[in-house]
N, C-alpha and C. Protein backbone atom coordinates (compact mmCIF):
# COMPACT_ATOMS: atom_id res chain seq x y z
N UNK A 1 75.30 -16.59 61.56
CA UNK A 1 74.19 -16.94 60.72
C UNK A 1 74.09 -18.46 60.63
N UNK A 2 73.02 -19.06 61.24
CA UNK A 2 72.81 -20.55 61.27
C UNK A 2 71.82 -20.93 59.26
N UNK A 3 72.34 -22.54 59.51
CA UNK A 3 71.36 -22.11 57.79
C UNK A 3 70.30 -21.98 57.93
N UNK A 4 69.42 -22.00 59.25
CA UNK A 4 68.05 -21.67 59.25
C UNK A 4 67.89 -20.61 58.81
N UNK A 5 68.31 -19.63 58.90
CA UNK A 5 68.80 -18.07 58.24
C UNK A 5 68.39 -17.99 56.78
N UNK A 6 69.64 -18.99 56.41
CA UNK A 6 69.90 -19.06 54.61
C UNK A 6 68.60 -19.85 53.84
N UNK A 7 68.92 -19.41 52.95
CA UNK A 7 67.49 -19.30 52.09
C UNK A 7 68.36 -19.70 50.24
N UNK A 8 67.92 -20.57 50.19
CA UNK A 8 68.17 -21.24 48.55
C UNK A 8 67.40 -19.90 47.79
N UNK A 9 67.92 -19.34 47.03
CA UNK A 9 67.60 -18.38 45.63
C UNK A 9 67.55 -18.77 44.28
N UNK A 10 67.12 -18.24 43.73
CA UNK A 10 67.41 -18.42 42.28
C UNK A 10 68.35 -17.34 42.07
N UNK A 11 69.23 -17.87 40.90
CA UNK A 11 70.59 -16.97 40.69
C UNK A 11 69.75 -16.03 39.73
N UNK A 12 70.77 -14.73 40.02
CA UNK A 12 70.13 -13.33 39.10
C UNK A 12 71.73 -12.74 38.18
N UNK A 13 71.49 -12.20 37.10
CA UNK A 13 72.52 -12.20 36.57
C UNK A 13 73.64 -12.06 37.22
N UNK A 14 73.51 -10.73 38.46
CA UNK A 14 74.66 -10.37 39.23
C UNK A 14 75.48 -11.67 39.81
N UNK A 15 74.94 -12.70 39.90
CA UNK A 15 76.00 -13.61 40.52
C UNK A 15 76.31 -14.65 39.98
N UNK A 16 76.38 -14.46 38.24
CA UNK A 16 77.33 -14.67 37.23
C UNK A 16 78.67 -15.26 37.81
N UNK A 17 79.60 -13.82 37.59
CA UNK A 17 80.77 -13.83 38.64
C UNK A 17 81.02 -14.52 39.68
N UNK A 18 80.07 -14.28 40.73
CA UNK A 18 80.40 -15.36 41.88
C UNK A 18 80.17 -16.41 41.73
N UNK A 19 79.22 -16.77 40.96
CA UNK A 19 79.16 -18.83 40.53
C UNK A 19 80.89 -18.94 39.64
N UNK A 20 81.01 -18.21 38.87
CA UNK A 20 82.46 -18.46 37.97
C UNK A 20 83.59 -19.04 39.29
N UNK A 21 83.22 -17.72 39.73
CA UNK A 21 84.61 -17.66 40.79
C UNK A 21 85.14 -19.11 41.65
N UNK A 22 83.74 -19.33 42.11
CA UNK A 22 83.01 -20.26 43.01
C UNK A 22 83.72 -21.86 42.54
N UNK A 23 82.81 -22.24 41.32
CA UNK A 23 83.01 -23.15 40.78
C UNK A 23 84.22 -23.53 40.07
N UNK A 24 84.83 -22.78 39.41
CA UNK A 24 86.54 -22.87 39.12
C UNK A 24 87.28 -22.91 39.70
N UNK A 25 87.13 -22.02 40.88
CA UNK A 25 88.12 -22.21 42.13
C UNK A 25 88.08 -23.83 42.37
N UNK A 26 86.96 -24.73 42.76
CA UNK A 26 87.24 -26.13 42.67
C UNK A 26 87.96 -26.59 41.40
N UNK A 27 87.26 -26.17 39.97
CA UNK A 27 87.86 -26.86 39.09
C UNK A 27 89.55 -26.90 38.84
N UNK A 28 89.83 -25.66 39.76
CA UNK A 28 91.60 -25.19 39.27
C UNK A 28 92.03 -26.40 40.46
N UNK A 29 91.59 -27.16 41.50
CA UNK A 29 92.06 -28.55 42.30
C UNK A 29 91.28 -29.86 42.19
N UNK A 30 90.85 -29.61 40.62
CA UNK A 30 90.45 -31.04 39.78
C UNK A 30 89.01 -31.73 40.83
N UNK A 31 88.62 -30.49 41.52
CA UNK A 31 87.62 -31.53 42.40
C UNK A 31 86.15 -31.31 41.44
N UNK A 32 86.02 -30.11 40.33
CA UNK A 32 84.81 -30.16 39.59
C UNK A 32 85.26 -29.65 37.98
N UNK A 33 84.15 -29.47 37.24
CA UNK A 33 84.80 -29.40 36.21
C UNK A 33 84.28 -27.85 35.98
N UNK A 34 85.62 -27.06 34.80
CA UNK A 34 85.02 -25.41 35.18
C UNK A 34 84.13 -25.44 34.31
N UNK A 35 83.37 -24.18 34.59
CA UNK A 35 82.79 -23.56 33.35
C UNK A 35 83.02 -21.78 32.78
N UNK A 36 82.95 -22.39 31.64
CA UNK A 36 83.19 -20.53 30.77
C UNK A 36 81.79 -19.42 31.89
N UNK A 37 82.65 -18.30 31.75
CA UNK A 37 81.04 -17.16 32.06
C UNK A 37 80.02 -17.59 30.74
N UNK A 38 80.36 -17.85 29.43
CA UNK A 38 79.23 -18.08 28.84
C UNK A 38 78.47 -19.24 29.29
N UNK A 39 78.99 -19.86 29.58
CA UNK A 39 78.21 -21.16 30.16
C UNK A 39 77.23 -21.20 31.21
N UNK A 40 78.01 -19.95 32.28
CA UNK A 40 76.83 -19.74 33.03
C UNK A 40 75.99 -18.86 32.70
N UNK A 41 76.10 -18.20 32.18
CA UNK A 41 74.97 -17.03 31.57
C UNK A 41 74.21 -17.55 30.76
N UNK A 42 74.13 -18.65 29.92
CA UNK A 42 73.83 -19.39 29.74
C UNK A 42 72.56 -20.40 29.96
N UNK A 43 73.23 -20.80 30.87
CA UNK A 43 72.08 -21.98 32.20
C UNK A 43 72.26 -21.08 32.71
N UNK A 44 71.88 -19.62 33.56
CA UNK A 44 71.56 -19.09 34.66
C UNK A 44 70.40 -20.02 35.13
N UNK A 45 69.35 -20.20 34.17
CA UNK A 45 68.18 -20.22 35.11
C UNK A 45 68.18 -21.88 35.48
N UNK A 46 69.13 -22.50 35.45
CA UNK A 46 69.27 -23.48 36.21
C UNK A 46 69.77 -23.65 37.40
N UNK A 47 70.62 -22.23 37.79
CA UNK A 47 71.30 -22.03 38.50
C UNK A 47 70.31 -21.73 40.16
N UNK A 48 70.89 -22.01 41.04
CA UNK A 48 70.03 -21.35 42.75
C UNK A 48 71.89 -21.15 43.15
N UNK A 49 71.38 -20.02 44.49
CA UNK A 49 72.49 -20.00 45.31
C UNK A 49 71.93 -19.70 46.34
N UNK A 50 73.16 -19.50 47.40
CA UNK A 50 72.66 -19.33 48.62
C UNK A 50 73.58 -18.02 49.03
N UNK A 51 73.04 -17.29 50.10
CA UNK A 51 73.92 -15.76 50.04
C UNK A 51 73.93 -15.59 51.72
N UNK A 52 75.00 -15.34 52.13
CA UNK A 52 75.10 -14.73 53.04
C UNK A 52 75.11 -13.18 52.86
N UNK A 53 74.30 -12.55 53.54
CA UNK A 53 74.17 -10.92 52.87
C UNK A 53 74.66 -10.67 51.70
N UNK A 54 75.20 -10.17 50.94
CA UNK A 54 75.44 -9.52 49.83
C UNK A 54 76.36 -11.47 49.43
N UNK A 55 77.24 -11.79 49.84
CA UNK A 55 78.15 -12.58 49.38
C UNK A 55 77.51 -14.13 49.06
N UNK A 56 78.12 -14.36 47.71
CA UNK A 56 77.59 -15.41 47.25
C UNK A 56 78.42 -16.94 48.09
N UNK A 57 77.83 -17.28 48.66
CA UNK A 57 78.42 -18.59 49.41
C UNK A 57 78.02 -19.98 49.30
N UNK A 58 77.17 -20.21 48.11
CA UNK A 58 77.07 -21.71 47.75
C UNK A 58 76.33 -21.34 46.32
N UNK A 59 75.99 -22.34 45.33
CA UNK A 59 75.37 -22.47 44.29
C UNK A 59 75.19 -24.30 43.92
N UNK A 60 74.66 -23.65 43.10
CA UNK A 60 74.55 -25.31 42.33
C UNK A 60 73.06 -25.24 40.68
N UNK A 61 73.36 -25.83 40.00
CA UNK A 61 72.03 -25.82 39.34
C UNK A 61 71.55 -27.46 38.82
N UNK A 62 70.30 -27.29 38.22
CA UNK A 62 69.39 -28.26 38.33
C UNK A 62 68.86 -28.30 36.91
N UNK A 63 69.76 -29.42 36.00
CA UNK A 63 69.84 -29.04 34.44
C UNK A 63 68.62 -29.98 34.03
N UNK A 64 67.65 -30.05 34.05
CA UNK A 64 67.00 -30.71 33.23
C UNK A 64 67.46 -30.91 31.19
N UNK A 65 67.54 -32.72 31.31
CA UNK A 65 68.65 -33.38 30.37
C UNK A 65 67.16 -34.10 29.70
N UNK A 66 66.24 -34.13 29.57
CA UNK A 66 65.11 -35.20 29.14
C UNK A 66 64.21 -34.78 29.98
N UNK A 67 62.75 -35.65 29.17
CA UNK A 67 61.20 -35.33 29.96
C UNK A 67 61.13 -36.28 31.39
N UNK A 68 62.12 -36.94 31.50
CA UNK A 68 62.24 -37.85 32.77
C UNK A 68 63.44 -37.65 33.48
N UNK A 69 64.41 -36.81 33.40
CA UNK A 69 65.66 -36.69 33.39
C UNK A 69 66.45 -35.41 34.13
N UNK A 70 67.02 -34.93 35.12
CA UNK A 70 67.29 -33.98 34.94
C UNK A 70 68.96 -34.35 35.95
N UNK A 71 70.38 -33.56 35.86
CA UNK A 71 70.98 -33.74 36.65
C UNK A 71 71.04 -32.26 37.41
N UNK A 72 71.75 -32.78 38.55
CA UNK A 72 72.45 -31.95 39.50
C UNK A 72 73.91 -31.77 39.63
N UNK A 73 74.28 -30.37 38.97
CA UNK A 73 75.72 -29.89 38.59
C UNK A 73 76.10 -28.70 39.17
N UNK A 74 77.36 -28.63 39.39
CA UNK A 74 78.26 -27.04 39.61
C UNK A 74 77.64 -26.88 40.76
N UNK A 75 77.84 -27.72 41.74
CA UNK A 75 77.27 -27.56 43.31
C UNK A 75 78.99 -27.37 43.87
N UNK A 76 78.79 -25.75 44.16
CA UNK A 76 79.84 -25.42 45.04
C UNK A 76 79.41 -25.19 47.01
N UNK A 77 79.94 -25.19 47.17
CA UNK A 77 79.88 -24.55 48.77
C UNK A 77 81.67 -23.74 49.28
N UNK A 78 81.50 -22.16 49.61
CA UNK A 78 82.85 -21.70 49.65
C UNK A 78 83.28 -22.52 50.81
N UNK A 79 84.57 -23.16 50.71
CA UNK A 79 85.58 -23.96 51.37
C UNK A 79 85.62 -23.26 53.04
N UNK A 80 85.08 -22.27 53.44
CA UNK A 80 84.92 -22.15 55.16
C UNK A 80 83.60 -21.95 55.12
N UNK A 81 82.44 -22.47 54.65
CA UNK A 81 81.12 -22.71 54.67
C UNK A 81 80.94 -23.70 54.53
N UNK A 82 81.55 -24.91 54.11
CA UNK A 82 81.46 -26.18 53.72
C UNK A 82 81.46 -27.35 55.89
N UNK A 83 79.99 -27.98 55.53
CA UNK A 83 79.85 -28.86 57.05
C UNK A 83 78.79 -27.88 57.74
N UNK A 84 78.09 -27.10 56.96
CA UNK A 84 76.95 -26.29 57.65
C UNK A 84 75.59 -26.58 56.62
N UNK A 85 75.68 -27.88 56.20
CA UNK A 85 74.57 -27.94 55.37
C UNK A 85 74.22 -27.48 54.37
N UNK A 86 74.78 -26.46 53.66
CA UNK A 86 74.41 -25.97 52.72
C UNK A 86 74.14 -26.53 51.27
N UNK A 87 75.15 -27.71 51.19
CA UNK A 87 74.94 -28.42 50.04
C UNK A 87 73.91 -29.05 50.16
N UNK A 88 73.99 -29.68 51.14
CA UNK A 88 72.39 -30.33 51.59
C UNK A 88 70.71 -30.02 51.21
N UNK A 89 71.17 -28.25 51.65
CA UNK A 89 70.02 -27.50 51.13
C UNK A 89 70.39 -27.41 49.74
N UNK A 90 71.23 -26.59 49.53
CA UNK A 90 70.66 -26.88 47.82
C UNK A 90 70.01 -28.14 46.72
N UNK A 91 70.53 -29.17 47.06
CA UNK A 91 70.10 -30.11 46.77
C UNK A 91 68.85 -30.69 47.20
N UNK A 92 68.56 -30.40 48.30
CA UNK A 92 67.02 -30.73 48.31
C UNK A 92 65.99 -29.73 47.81
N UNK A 93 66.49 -28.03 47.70
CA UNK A 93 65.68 -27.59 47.03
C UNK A 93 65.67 -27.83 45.17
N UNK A 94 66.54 -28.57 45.07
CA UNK A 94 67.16 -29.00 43.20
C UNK A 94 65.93 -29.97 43.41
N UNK A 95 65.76 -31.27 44.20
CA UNK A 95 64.96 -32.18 44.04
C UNK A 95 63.58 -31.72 44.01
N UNK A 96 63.09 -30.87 45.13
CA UNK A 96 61.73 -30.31 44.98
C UNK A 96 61.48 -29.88 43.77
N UNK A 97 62.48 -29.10 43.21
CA UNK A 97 62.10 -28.63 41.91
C UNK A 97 61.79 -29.52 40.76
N UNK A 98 62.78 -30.31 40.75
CA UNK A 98 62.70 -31.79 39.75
C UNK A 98 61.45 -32.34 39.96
N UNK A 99 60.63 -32.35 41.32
CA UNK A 99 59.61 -33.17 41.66
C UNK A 99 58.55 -32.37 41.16
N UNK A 100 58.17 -31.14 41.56
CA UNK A 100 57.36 -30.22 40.61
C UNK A 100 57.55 -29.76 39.25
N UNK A 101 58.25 -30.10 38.38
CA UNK A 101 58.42 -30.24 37.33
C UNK A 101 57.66 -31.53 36.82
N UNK A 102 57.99 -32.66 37.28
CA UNK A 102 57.18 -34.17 37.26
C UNK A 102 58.49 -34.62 36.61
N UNK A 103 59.48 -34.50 36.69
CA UNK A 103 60.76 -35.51 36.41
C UNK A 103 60.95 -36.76 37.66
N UNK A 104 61.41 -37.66 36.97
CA UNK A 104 61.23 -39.06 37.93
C UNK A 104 62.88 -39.59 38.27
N UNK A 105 63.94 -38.65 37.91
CA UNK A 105 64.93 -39.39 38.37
C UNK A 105 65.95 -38.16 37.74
N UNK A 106 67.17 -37.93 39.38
CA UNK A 106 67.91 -36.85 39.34
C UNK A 106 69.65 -37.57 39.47
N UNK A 107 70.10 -37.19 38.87
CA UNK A 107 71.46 -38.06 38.79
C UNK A 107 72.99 -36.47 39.28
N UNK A 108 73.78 -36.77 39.86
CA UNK A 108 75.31 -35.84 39.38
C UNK A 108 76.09 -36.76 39.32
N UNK A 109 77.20 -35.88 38.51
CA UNK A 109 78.67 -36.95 38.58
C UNK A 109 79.05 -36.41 39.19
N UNK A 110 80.18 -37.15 40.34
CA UNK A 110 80.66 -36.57 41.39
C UNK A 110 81.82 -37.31 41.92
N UNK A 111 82.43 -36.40 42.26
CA UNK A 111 83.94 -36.87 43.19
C UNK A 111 83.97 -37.20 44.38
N UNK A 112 82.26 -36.83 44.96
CA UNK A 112 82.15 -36.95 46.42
C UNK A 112 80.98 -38.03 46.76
N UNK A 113 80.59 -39.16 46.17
CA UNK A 113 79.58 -40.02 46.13
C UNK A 113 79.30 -40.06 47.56
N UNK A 114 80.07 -40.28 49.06
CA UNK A 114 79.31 -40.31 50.30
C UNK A 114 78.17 -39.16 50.30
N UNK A 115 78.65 -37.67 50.09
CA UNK A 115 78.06 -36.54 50.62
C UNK A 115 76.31 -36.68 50.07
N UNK A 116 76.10 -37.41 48.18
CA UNK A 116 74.88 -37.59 47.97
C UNK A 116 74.13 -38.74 48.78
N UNK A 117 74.87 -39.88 48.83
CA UNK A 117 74.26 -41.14 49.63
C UNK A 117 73.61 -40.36 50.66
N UNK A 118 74.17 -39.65 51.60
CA UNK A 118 73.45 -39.48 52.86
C UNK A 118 72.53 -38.87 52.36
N UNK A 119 72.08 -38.30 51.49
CA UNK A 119 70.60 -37.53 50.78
C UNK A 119 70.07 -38.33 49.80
N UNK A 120 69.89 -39.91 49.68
CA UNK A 120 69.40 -41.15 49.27
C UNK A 120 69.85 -41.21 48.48
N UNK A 121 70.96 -40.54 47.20
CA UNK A 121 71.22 -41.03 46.13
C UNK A 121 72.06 -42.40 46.07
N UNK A 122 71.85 -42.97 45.19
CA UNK A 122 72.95 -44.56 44.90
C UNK A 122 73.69 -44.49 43.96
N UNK A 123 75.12 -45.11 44.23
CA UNK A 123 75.99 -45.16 43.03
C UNK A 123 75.28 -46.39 41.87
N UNK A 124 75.68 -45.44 40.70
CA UNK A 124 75.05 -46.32 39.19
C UNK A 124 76.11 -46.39 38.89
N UNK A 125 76.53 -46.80 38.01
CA UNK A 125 77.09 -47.36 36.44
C UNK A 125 77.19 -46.13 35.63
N UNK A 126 77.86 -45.39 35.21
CA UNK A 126 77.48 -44.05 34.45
C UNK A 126 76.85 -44.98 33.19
N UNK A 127 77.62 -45.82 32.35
CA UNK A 127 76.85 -46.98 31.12
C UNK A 127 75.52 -46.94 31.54
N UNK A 128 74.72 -46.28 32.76
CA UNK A 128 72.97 -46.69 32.81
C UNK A 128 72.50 -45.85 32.33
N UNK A 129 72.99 -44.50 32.64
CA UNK A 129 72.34 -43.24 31.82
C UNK A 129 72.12 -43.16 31.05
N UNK A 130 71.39 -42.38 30.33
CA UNK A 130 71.11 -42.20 28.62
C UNK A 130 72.04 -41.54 27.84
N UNK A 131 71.95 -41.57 26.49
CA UNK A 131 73.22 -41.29 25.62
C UNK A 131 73.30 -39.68 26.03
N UNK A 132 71.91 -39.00 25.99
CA UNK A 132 71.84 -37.76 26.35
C UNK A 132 72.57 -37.01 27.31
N UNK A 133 73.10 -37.82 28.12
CA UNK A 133 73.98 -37.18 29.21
C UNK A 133 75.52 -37.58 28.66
N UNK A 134 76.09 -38.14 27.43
CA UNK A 134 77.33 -38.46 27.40
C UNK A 134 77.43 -37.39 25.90
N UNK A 135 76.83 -36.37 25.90
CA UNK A 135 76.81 -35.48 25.21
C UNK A 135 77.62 -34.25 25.80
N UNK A 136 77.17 -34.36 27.05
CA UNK A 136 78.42 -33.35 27.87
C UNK A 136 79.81 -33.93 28.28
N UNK A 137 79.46 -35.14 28.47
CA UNK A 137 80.83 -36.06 28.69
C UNK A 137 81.83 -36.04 27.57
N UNK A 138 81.63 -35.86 26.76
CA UNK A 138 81.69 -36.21 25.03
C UNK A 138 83.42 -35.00 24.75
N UNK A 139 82.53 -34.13 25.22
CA UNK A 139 83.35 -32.90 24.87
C UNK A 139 84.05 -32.44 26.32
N UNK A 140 84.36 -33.23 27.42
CA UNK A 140 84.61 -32.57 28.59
C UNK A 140 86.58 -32.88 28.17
N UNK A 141 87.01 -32.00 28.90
CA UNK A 141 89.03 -32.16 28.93
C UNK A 141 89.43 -33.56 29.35
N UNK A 142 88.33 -34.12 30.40
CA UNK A 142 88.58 -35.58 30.93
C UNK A 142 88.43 -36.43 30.66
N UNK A 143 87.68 -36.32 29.25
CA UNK A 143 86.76 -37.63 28.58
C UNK A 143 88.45 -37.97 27.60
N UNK A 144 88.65 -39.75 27.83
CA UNK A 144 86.90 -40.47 28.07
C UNK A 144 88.14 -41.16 29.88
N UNK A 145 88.99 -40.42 30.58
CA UNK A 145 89.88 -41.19 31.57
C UNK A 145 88.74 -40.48 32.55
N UNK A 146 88.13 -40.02 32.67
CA UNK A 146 86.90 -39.15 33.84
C UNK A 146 87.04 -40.88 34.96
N UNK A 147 86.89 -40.31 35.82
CA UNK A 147 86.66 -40.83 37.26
C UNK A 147 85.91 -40.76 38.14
N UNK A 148 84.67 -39.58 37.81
CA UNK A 148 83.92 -39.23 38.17
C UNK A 148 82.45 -40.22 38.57
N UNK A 149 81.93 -40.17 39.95
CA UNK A 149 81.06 -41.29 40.18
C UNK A 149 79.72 -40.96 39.80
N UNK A 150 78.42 -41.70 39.23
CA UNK A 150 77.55 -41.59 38.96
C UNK A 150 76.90 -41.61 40.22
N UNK A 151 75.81 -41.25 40.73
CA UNK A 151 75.18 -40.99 41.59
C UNK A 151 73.13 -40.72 41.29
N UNK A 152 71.90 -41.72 41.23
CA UNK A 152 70.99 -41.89 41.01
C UNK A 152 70.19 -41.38 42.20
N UNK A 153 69.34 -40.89 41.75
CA UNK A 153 67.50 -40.61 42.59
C UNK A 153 66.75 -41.11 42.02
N UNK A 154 65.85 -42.17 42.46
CA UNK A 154 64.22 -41.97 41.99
C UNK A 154 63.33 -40.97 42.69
N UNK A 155 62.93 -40.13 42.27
CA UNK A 155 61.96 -39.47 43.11
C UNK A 155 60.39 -39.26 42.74
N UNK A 156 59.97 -39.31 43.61
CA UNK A 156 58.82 -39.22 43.56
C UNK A 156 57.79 -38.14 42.89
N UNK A 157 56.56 -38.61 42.68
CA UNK A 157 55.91 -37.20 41.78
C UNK A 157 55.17 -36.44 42.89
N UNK A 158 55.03 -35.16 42.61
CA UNK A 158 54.18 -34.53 43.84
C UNK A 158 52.88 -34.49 43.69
């Protein structure tokens, strides 16, 4: 299955579970941060994934944080799917969405600042963001030693 194949979704309750699984499995090797099942049930509808037949094999969601504002979080790709684009796609379908929404600027924190650059984002200053985003920071296990890189979009309106 090439990703021309794969197709960005919107997550449906059933893959609850597999975003949990997904995304903790990084957080249990400090590369993301976890989240509770309430959390994702939660933001489901922020949530997209990508499926190889039945099996959930990437996610990510697209939190709108403000009327100008939205980030890009809990972007997994399973560890022998990872270098086939998939993050790639999700993230550009996160931005389309941000752009039809009319939000003007998409930010993640991230451990992996090259992988966004090559999809135009620039390292910021996390201090540039708005207080609104240090509301999740606030209460995270890592705050306030986090290491995590800020990463900016301007994007355009459609």
């Amino acid at each position: 299955m090439t990703t021309q194949t794969l197709q960005v979704q919107r997550a449906a309750v059933g893959d609850v579970r597999g975003i949990h699984e997904l995304v903790n499995g990084f957080a249990r090797t400090g590369e993301m941060l976890p989240r509770t099942l309430a959390e994702i049930y939660e933001s489901l509808r922020d949530f997209s994934v990508i499926r190889a037949g039945d099996t959930l094999i990437a996610c990510g969601a697209l939190h709108v944080m403000w009327e100008d504002l939205a980030e890009i979080r809990s972007l997994a790709v399973r560890e022998d799917r990872q270098g086939q684009g998939l993050g790639a796609l999700l993230v550009r379908a996160h931005l389309g969405e941000a752009r039809g929404l009319g939000l003007r600027t998409v930010f993640a924190l991230t451990y992996r600042p090259a992988f966004f650059e090559k999809l135009g984002f620039q390292q910021a200053d996390v201090m540039t963001l708005p207080r609104k985003v240090w509301n999740e920071c606030y209460r995270c296990p890592k705050f306030p030693t986090c290491n995590e890189i800020a990463v900016v979009l301007e994007i355009e309106a459609s």
